[in-house]
C-alpha atoms as a PDB file:
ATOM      1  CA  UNK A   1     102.761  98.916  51.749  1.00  0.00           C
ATOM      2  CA  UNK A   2     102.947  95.262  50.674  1.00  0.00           C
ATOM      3  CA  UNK A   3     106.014  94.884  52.398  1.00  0.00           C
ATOM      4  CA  UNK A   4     104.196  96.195  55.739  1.00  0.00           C
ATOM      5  CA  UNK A   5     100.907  93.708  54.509  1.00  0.00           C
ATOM      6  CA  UNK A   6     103.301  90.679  54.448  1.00  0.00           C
ATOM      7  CA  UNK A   7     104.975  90.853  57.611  1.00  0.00           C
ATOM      8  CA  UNK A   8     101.577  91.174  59.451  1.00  0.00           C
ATOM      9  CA  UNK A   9     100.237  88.358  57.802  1.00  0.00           C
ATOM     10  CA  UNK A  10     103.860  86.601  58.619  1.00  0.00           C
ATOM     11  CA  UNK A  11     103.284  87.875  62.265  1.00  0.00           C
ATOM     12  CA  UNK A  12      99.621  86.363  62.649  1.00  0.00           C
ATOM     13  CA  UNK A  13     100.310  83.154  60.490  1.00  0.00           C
ATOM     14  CA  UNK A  14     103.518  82.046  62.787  1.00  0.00           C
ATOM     15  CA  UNK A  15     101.671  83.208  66.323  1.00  0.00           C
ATOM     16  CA  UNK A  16      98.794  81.108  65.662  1.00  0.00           C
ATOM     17  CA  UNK A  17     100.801  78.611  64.732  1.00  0.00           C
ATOM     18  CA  UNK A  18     103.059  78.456  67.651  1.00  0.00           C
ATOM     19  CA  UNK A  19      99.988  79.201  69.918  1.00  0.00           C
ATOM     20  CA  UNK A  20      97.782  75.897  69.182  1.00  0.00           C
ATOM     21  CA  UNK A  21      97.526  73.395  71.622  1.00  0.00           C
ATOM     22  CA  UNK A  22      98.190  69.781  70.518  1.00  0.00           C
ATOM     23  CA  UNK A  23      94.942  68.051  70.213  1.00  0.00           C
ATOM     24  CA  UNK A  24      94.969  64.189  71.471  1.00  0.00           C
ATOM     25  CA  UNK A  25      91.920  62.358  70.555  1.00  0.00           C
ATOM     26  CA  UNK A  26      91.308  58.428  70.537  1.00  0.00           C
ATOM     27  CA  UNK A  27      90.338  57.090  67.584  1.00  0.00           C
ATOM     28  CA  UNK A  28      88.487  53.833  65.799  1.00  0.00           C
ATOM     29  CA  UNK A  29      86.104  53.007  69.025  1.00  0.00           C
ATOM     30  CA  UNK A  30      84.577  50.224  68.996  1.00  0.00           C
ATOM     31  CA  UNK A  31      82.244  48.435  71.012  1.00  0.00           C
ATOM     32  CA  UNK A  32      80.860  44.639  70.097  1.00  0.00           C
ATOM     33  CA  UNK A  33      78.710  42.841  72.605  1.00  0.00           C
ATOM     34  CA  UNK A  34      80.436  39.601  74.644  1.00  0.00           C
ATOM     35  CA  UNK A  35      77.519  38.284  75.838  1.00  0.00           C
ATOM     36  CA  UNK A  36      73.616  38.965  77.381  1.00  0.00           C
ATOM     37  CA  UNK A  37      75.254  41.245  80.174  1.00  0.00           C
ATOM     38  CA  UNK A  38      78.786  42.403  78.717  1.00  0.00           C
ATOM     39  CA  UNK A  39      79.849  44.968  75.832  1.00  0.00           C
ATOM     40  CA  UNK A  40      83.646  44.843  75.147  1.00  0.00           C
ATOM     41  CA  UNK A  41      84.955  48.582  74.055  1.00  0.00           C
ATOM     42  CA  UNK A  42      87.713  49.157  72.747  1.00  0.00           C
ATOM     43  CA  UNK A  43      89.637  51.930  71.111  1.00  0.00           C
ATOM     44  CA  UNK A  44      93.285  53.181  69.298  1.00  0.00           C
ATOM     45  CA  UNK A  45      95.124  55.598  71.447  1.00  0.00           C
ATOM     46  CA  UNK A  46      96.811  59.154  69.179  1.00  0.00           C
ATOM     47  CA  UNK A  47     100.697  59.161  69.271  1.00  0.00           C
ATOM     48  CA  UNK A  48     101.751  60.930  71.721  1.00  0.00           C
ATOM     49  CA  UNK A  49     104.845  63.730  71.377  1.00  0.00           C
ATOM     50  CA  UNK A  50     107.909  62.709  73.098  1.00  0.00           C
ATOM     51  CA  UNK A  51     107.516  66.095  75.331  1.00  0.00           C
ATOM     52  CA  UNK A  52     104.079  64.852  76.726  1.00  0.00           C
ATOM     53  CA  UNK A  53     103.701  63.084  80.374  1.00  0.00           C
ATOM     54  CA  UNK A  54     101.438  60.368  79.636  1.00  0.00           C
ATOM     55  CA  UNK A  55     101.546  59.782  83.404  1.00  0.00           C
ATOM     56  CA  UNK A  56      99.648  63.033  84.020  1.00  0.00           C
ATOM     57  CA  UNK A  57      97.129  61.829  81.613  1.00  0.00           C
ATOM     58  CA  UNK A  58      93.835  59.162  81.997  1.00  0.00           C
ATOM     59  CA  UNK A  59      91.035  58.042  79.899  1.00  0.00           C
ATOM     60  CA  UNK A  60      87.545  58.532  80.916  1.00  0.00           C
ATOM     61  CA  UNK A  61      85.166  56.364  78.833  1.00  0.00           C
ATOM     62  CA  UNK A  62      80.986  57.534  79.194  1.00  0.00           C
ATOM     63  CA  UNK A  63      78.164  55.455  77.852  1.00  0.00           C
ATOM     64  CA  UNK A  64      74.621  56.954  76.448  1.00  0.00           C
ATOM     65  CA  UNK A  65      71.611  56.082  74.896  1.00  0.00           C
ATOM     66  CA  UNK A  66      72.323  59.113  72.407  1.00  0.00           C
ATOM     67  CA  UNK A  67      75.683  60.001  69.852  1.00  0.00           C
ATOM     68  CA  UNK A  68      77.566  62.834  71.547  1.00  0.00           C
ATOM     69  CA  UNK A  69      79.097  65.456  69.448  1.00  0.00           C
ATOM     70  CA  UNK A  70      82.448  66.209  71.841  1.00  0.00           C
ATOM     71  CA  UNK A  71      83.359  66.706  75.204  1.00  0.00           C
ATOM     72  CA  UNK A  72      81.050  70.011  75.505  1.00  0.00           C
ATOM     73  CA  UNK A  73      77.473  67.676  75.651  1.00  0.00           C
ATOM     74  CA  UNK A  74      79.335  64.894  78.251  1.00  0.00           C
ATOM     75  CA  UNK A  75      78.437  67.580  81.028  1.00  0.00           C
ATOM     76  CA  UNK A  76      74.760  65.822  81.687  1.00  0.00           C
ATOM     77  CA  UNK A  77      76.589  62.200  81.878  1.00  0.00           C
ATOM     78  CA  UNK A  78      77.766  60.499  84.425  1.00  0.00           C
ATOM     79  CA  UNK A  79      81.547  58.421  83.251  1.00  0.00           C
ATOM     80  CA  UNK A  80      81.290  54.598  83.461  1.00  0.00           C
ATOM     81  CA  UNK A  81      85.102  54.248  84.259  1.00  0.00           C
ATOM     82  CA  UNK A  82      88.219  56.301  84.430  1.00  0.00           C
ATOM     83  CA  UNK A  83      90.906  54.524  83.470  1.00  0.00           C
ATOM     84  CA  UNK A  84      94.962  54.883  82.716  1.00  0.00           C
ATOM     85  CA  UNK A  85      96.175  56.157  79.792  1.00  0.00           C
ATOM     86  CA  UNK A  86      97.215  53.445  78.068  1.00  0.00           C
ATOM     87  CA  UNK A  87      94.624  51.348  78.601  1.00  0.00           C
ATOM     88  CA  UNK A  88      92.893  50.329  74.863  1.00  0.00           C
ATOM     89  CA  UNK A  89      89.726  48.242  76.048  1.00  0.00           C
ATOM     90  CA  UNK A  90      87.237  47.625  78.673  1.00  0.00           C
ATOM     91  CA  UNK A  91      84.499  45.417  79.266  1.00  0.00           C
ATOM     92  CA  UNK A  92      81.308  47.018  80.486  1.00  0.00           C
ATOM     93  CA  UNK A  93      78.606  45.662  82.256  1.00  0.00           C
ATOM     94  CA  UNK A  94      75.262  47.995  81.236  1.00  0.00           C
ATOM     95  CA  UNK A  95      72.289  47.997  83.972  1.00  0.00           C
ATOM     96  CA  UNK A  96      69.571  47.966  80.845  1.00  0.00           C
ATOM     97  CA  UNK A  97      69.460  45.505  77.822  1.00  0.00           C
ATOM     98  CA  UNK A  98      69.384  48.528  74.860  1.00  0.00           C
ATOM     99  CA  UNK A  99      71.491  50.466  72.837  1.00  0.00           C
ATOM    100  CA  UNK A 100      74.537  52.686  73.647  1.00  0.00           C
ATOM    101  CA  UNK A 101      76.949  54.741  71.957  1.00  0.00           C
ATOM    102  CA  UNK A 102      80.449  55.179  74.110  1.00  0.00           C
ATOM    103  CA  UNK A 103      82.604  58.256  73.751  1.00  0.00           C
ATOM    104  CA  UNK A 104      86.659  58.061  75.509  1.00  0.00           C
ATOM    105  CA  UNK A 105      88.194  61.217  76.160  1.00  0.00           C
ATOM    106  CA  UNK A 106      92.011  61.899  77.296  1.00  0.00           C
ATOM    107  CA  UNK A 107      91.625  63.972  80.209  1.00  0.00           C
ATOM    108  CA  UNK A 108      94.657  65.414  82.499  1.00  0.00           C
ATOM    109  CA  UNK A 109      94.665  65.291  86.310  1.00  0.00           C
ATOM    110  CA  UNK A 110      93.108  69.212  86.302  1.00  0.00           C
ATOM    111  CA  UNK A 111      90.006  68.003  83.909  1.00  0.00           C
ATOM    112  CA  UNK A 112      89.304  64.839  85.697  1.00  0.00           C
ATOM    113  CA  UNK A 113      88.687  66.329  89.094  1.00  0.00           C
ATOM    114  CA  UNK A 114      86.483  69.362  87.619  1.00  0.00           C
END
């Protein structure tokens, strides 16, 4: 019986395993202002795996008045600029003089156009 016990477990532990996608995120974004009009963002792209197209890949970068909590609350914003993949900063121009928080996703050529 714990024979039969451990080679389920075994079974699960390695399918899940072998079944995760790899997660890209960007990291350390950061966003100072340049002048009255101008906010320079920039961020640190993930290393990529060698078996990976980065050319099938962009960066979308959104701005909001509010923190966003992943990709699953960016439905209700507009993106300010989609840009290559390895692009690391951009200079954006705001319409209002207030506070923003900026979120950059890595998107492939099937998420950008949904």
């Amino acid at each position: 019986m714990k024979k039969l016990i451990f080679i389920i477990i075994s079974f699960f532990t390695i399918t899940f395993t072998l079944a995760q996608d790899v997660r890209l995120l960007v990291s350390n974004i950061h966003a100072e202002p340049v002048n009255s009009q101008e906010i320079f963002v920039s961020w640190q792209l993930p290393n990529i795996p060698e078996d990976i197209d980065t050319t099938q890949l962009s960066l979308i970068l959104y701005r909001s008045p509010q923190q966003k909590a992943g990709n699953t609350t960016l439905e209700d914003l507009k993106p300010v600029v989609t840009l290559p993949y390895n692009t690391t900063s951009y200079t954006d121009t705001p319409d209002k003089d207030s506070s923003f928080y900026y979120t950059v996703i890595i998107a492939t050529e099937a998420t950008s156009q949904q």
